[in-house]
Protein backbone atom coordinates (compact mmCIF):
# COMPACT_ATOMS: atom_id res chain seq x y z
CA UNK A 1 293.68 82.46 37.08
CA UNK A 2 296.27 81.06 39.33
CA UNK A 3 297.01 77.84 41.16
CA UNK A 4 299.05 76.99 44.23
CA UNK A 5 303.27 76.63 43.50
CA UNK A 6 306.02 76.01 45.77
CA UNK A 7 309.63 76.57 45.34
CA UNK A 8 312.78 75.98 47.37
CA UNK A 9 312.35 75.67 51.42
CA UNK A 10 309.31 76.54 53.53
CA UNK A 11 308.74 75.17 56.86
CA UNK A 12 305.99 72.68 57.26
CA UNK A 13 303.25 75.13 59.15
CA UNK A 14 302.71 78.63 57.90
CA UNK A 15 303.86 81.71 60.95
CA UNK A 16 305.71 79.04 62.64
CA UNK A 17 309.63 79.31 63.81
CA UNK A 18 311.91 78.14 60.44
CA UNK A 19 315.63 78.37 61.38
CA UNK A 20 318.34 78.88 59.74
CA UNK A 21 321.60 76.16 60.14
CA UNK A 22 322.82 78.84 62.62
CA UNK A 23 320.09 79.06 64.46
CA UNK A 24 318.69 82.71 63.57
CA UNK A 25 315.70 83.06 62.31
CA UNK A 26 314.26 83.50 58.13
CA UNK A 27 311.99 85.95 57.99
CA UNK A 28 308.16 85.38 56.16
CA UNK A 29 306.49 87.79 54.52
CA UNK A 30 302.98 87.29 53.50
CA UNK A 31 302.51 89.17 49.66
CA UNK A 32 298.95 89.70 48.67
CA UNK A 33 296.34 91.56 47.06
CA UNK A 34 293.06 92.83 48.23
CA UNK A 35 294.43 93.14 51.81
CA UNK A 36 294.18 89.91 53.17
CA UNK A 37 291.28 88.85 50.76
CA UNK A 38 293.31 88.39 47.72
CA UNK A 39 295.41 86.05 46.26
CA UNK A 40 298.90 85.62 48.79
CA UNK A 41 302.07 84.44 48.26
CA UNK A 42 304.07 83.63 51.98
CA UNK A 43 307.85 84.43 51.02
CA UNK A 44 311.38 83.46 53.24
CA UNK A 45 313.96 85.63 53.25
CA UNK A 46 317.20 85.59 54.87
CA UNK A 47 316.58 89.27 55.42
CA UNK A 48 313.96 91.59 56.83
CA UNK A 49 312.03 92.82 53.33
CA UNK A 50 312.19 96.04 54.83
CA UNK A 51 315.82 97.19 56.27
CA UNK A 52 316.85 100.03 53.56
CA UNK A 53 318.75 102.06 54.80
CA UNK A 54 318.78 105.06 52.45
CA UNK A 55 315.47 106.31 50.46
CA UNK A 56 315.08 109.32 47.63
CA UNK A 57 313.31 110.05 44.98
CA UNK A 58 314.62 108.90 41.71
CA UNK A 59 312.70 111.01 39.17
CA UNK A 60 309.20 111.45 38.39
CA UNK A 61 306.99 108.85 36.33
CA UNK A 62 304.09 110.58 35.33
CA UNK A 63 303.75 110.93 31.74
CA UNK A 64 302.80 114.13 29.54
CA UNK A 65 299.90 113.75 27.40
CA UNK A 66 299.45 115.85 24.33
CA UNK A 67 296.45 118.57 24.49
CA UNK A 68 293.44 117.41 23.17
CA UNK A 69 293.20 117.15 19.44
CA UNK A 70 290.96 116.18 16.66
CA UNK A 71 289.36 112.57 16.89
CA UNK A 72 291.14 110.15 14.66
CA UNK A 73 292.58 107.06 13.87
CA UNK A 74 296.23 106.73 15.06
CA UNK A 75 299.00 105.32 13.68
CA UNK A 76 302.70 104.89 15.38
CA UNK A 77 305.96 104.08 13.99
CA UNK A 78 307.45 102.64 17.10
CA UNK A 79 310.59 100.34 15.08
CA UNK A 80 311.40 104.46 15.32
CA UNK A 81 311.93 104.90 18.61
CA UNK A 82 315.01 106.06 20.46
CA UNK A 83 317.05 102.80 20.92
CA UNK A 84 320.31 104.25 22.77
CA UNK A 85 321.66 101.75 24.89
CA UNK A 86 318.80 100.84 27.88
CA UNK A 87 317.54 98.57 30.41
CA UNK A 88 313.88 96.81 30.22
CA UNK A 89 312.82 99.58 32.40
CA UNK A 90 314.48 102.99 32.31
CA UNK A 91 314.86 102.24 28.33
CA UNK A 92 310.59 102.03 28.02
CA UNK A 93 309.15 104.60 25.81
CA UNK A 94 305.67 104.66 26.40
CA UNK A 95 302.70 105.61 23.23
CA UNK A 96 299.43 105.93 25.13
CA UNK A 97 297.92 105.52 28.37
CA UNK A 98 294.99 106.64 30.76
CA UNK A 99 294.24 105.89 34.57
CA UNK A 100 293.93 102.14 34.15
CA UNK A 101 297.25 101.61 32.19
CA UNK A 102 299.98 103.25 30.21
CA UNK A 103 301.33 101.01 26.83
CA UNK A 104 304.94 101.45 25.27
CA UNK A 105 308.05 99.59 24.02
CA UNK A 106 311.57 99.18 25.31
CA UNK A 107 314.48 98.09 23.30
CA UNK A 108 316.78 96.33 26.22
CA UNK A 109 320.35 96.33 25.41
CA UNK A 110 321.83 95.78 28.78
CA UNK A 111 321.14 93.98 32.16
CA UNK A 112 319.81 95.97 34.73
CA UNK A 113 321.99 97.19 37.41
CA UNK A 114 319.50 97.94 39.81
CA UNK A 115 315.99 96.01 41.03
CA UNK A 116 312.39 97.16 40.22
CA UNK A 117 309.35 97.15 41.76
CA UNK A 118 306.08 98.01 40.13
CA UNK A 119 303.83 99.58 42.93
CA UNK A 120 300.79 100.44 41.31
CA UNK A 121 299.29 97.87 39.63
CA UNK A 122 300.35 94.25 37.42
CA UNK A 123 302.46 94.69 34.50
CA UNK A 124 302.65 92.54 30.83
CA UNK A 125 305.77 92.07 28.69
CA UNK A 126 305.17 90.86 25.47
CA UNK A 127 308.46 89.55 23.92
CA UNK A 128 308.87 90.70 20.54
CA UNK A 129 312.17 90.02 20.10
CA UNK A 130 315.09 88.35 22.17
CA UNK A 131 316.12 85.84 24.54
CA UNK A 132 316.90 86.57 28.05
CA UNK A 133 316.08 86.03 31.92
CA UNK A 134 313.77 87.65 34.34
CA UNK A 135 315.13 87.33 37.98
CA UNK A 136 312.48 88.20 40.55
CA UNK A 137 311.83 87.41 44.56
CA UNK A 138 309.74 84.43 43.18
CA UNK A 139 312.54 82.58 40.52
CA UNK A 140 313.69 83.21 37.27
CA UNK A 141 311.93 83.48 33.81
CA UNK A 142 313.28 82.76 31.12
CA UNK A 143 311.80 84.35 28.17
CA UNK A 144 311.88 83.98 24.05
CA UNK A 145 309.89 86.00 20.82
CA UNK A 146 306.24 85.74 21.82
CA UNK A 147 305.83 85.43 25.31
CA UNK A 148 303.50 87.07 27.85
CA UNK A 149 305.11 87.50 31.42
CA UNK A 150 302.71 88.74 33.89
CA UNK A 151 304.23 90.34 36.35
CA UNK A 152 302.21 91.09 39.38
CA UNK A 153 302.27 94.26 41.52
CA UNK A 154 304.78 94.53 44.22
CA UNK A 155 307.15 91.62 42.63
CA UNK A 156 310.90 92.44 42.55
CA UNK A 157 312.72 92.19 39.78
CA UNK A 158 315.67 92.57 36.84
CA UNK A 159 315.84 91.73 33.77
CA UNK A 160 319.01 90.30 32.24
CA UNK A 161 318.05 89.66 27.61
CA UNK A 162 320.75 87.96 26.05
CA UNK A 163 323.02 89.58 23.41
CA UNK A 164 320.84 90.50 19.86
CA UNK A 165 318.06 92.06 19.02
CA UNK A 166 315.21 92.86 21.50
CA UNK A 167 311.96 94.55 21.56
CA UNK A 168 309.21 94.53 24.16
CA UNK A 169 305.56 95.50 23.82
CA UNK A 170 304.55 96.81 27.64
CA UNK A 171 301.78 97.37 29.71
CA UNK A 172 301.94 98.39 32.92
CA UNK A 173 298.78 98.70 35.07
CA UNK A 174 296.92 100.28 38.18
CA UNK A 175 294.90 97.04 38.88
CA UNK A 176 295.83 93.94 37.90
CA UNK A 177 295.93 91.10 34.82
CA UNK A 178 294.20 87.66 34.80
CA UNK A 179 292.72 85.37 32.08
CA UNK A 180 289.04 86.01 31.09
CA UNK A 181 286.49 84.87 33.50
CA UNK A 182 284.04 83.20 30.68
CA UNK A 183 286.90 80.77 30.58
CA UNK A 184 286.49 79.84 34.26
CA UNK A 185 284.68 77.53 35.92
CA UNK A 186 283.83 78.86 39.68
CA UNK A 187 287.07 76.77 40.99
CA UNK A 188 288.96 78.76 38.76
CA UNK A 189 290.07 76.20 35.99
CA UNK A 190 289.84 76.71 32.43
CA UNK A 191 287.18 75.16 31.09
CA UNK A 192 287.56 73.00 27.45
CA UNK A 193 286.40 75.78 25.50
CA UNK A 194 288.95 77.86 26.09
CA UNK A 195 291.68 78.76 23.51
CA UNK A 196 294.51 77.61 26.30
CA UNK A 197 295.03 75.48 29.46
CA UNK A 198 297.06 75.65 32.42
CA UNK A 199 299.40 72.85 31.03
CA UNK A 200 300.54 76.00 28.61
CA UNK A 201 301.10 78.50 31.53
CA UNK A 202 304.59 78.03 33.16
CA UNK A 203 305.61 79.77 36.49
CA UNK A 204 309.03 80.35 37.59
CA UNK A 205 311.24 77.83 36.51
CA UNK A 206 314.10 77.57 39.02
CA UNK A 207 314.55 79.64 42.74
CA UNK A 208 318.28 81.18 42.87
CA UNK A 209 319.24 82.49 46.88
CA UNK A 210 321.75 85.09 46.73
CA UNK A 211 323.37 85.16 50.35
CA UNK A 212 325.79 88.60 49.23
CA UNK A 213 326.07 91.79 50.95
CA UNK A 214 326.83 95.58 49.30
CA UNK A 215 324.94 98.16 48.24
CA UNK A 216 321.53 97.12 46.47
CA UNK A 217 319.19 99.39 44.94
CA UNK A 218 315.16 98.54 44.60
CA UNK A 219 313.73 101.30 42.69
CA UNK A 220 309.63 101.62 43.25
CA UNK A 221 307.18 103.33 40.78
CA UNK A 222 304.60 104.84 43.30
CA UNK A 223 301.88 107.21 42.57
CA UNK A 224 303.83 110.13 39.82
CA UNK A 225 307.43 109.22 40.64
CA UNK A 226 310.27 106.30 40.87
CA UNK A 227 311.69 105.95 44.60
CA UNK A 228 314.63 104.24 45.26
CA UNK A 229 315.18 102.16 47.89
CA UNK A 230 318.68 100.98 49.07
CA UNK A 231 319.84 97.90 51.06
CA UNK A 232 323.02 96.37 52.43
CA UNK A 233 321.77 92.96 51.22
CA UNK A 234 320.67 91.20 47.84
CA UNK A 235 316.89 91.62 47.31
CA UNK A 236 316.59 87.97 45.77
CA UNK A 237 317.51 86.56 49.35
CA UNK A 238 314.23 84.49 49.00
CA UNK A 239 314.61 80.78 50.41
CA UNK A 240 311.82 79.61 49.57
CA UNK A 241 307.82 80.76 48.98
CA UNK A 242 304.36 79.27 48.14
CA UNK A 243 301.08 80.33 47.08
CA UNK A 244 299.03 81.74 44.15
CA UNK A 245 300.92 85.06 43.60
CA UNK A 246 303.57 84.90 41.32
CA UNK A 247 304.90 86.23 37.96
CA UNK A 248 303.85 83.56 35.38
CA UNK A 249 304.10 83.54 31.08
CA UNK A 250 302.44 81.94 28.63
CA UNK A 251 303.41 81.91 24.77
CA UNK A 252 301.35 83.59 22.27
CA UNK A 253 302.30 80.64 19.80
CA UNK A 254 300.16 78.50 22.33
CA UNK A 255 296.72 80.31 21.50
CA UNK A 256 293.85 77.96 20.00
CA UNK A 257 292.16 80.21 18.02
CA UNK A 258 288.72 79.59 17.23
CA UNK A 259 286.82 79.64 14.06
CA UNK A 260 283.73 79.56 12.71
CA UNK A 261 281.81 79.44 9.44
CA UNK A 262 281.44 83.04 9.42
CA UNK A 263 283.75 85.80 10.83
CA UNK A 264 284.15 85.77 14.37
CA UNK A 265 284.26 88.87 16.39
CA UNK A 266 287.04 89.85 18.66
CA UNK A 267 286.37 88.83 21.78
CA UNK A 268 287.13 85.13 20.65
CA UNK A 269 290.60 86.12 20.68
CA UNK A 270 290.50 87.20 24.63
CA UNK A 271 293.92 86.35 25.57
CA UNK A 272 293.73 88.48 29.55
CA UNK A 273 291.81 90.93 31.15
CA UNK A 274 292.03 93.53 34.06
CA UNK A 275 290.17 96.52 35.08
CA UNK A 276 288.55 98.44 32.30
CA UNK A 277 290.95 96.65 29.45
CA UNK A 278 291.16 93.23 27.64
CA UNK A 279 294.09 92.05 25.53
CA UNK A 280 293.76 89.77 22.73
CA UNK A 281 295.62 87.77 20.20
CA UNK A 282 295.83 87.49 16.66
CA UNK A 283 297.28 84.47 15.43
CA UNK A 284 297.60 82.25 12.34
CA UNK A 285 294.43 80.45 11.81
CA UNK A 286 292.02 79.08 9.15
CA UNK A 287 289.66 81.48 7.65
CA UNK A 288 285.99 81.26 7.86
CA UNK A 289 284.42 78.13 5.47
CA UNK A 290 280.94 79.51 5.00
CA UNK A 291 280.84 79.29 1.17
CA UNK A 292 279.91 83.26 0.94
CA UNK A 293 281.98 83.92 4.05
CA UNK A 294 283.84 87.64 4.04
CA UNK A 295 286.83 86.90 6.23
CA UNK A 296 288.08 90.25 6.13
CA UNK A 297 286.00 92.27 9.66
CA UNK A 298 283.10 93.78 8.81
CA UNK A 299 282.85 97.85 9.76
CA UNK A 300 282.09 98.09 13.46
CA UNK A 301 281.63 101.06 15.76
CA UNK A 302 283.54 101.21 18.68
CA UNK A 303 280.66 102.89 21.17
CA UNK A 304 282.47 102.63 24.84
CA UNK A 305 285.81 101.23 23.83
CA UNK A 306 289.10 101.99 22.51
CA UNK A 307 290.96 99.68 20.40
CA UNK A 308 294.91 99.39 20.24
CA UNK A 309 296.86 96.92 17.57
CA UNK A 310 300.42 96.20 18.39
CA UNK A 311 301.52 94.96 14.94
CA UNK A 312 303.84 91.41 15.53
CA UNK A 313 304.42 89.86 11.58
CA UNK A 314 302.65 88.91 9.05
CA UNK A 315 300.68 90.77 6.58
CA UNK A 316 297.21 92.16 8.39
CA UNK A 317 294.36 91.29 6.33
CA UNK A 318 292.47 94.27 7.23
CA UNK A 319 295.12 97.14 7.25
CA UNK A 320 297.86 98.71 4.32
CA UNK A 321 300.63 100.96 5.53
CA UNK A 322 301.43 99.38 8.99
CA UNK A 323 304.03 96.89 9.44
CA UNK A 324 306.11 94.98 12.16
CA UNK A 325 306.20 97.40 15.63
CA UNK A 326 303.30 99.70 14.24
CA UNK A 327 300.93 100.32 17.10
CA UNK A 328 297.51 101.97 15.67
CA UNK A 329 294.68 103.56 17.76
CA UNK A 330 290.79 103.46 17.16
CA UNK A 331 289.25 105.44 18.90
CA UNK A 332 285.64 105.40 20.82
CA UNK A 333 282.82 106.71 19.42
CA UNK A 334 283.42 106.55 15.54
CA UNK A 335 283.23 103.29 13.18
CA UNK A 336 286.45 101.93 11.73
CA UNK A 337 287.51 98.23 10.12
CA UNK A 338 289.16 97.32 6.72
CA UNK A 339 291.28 99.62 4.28
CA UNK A 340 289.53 100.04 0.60
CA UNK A 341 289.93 96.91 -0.95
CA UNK A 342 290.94 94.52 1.69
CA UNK A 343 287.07 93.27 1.79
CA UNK A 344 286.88 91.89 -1.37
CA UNK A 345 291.02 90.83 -1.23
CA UNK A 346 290.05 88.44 1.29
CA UNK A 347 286.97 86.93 -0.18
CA UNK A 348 288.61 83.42 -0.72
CA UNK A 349 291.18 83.15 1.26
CA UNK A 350 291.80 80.14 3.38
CA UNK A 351 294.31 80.98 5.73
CA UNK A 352 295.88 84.43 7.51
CA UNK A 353 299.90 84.17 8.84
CA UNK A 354 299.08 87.63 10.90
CA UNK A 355 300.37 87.81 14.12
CA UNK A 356 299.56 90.85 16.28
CA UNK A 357 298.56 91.88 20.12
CA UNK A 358 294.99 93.95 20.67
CA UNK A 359 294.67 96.02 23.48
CA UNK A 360 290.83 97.28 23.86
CA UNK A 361 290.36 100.01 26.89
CA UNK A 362 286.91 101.31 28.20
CA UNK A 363 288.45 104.24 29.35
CA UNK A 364 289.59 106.94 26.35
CA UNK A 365 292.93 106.68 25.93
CA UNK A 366 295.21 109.64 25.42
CA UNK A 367 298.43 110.08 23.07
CA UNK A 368 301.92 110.86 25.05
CA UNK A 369 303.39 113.91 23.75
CA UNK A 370 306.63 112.23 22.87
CA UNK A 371 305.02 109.66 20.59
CA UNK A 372 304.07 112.49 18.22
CA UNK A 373 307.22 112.03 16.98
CA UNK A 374 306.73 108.70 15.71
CA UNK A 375 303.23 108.95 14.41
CA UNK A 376 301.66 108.69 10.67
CA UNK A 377 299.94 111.83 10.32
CA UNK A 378 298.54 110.26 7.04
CA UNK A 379 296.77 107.24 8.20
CA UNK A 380 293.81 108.98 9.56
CA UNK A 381 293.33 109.73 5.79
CA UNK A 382 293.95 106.12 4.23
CA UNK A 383 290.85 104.69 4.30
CA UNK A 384 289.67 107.11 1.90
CA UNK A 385 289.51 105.64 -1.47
CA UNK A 386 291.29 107.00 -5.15
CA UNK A 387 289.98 107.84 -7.72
């Protein structure tokens, strides 16, 4: 769900001659998906996109799963993970993943001193935490606590958070990440009974040239490993682009949730959707005002779906022993829903403060070895009730 934006120069005719004031020539590069079938962007740089003039491989980016283990519910401590000083990229520390998408957390302490480029697919950043920028080809973004930036494949960028606290929740994909079709009419605007508009998306905000020469590094995750990529000018060299391909946010505080007299099922929170995932969100709303109305979630089975919670604030009405930065997994193929005693705590209730991002895949999902570290082997075990 895009529509057409325009920053800095562009010449008045697309593949026509745009000089610079000495004469020479910017160069466009047309940036699209699908081939030539997909959304484009048409970029101008003062710089061939493609004069490195050094490649290697940087290291390798497939991650190691654990061997196949019991089927459970999952719970993850990430608030626990390794937060040495790191970048938005090389600092991510990644929980589960399969071959649509990989999901993990990054606790960015510095600017990055090198570009990125993601390849393979779209990525999501959900700000948790922290203030900061996101420089890319296309502008800057700048970013604060609950914030989705899409970010779509191929898009250069750095990201630069602000001194303090930061945490990320990240997904990085193979395909790509768009809002829910249901909420589309066939022009491809959001129709009025969706939970947000495009007045509450916002693309780049301002287009920043940089004209400098050096030594640049773009480093590229492609297929198992990182590449790096070096040139002798400034990546961002962009003068000026248009089109519906771009890296865009919109703030989780702007969801409309919806309600109804009786509990409503997930898929009412659809936030985004790509291939063979949907991500939701949870967000303070009125509970249901049927007179018997359960607001707690009633048991449900998860046949041909995984479910993923990243854990925001709030208390969860449905869950005990998870709190801010817990990410829990459910599983396909067995039932799951609230903790003993959360059903009849809720019965009630008028309002929940819960804030928290759902991941759902339709592909198993499959726990990275190094996230052992921070899981709750208990919590498979908490739903069972004491005597």
């Amino acid at each position: 769900m895009v529509w057409y934006q325009q920053l800095g120069k562009i010449p008045p005719k697309r593949h026509t001659v745009f000089r610079k004031e000495d004469d020479s020539l910017f160069r466009e590069q047309v940036m699209g998906t699908k081939g030539f079938s997909g959304i484009q962007s048409i970029l101008y740089h003062h710089n061939p996109p493609t004069s490195f003039f050094k490649s290697a491989i940087f290291r390798e980016s497939n991650p190691s799963y654990e061997e196949q283990s019991a089927l459970r519910p999952r719970h993850f401590y990430t608030d626990n993970v390794n937060k040495e000083p790191s970048d938005a990229v090389m600092g991510r520390e990644y929980v589960l993943g399969n071959e649509d998408l990989v999901i993990g957390v990054v606790n960015p302490t510095k600017k990055m001193d090198y570009f990125y480029r993601n390849g393979e697919g779209d990525e999501l950043l959900f700000i948790h935490h922290g203030t900061g920028k996101i420089e890319s080809t296309f502008g800057t973004i700048y970013y604060e606590p609950g914030d989705y930036i899409v970010i779509p494949i191929g898009t250069i960028y750095r990201v630069e958070p602000n001194p303090g606290e930061s945490k990320f929740l990240v997904v990085e994909t193979t395909s790509w990440i768009t809002t829910p079709k249901r909420y589309r009419n066939e022009f491809g605007q959001l129709l009025e009974h969706s939970p947000f508009c495009e007045r509450d998306i916002k693309g780049p905000e301002e287009l920043v040239t940089y004209a400098e020469e050096g030594e640049f590094e773009v480093r590229i995750k492609k297929g198992d490993h990182i590449h790096s990529h070096y040139f002798k000018h400034h990546p961002l060299d962009v003068i000026g682009w248009d089109g519906y391909l771009y890296p865009w946010k919109f703030n989780i505080g702007d969801f409309e949730p919806i309600t109804g007299r009786i509990h409503q099922p997930p898929p009412v929170h659809q936030t985004f959707e790509g291939h063979n995932f949907v991500i939701c969100s949870f967000v303070p709303r009125l509970y249901d005002y049927h007179p018997n109305a359960i607001p707690a979630p009633y048991y449900h089975s998860n046949v041909d779906s995984d479910e993923v919670l990243y854990y925001v604030e709030g208390n969860f009405m449905s869950r005990k022993g998870v709190k801010q930065e817990s990410i829990t997994l459910h599983p396909g193929g067995i039932p799951h829903g609230p903790h003993p005693g959360k059903v009849e705590d809720s019965i009630g209730k008028k309002e929940t403060l819960e804030l928290a991002v759902m991941i759902d895949t339709f592909r198993p999902l499959k726990v990275i070895k190094k996230a052992l570290e921070l899981e709750d082997e208990n919590y498979q075990y908490s739903w069972v009730e004491k005597k």
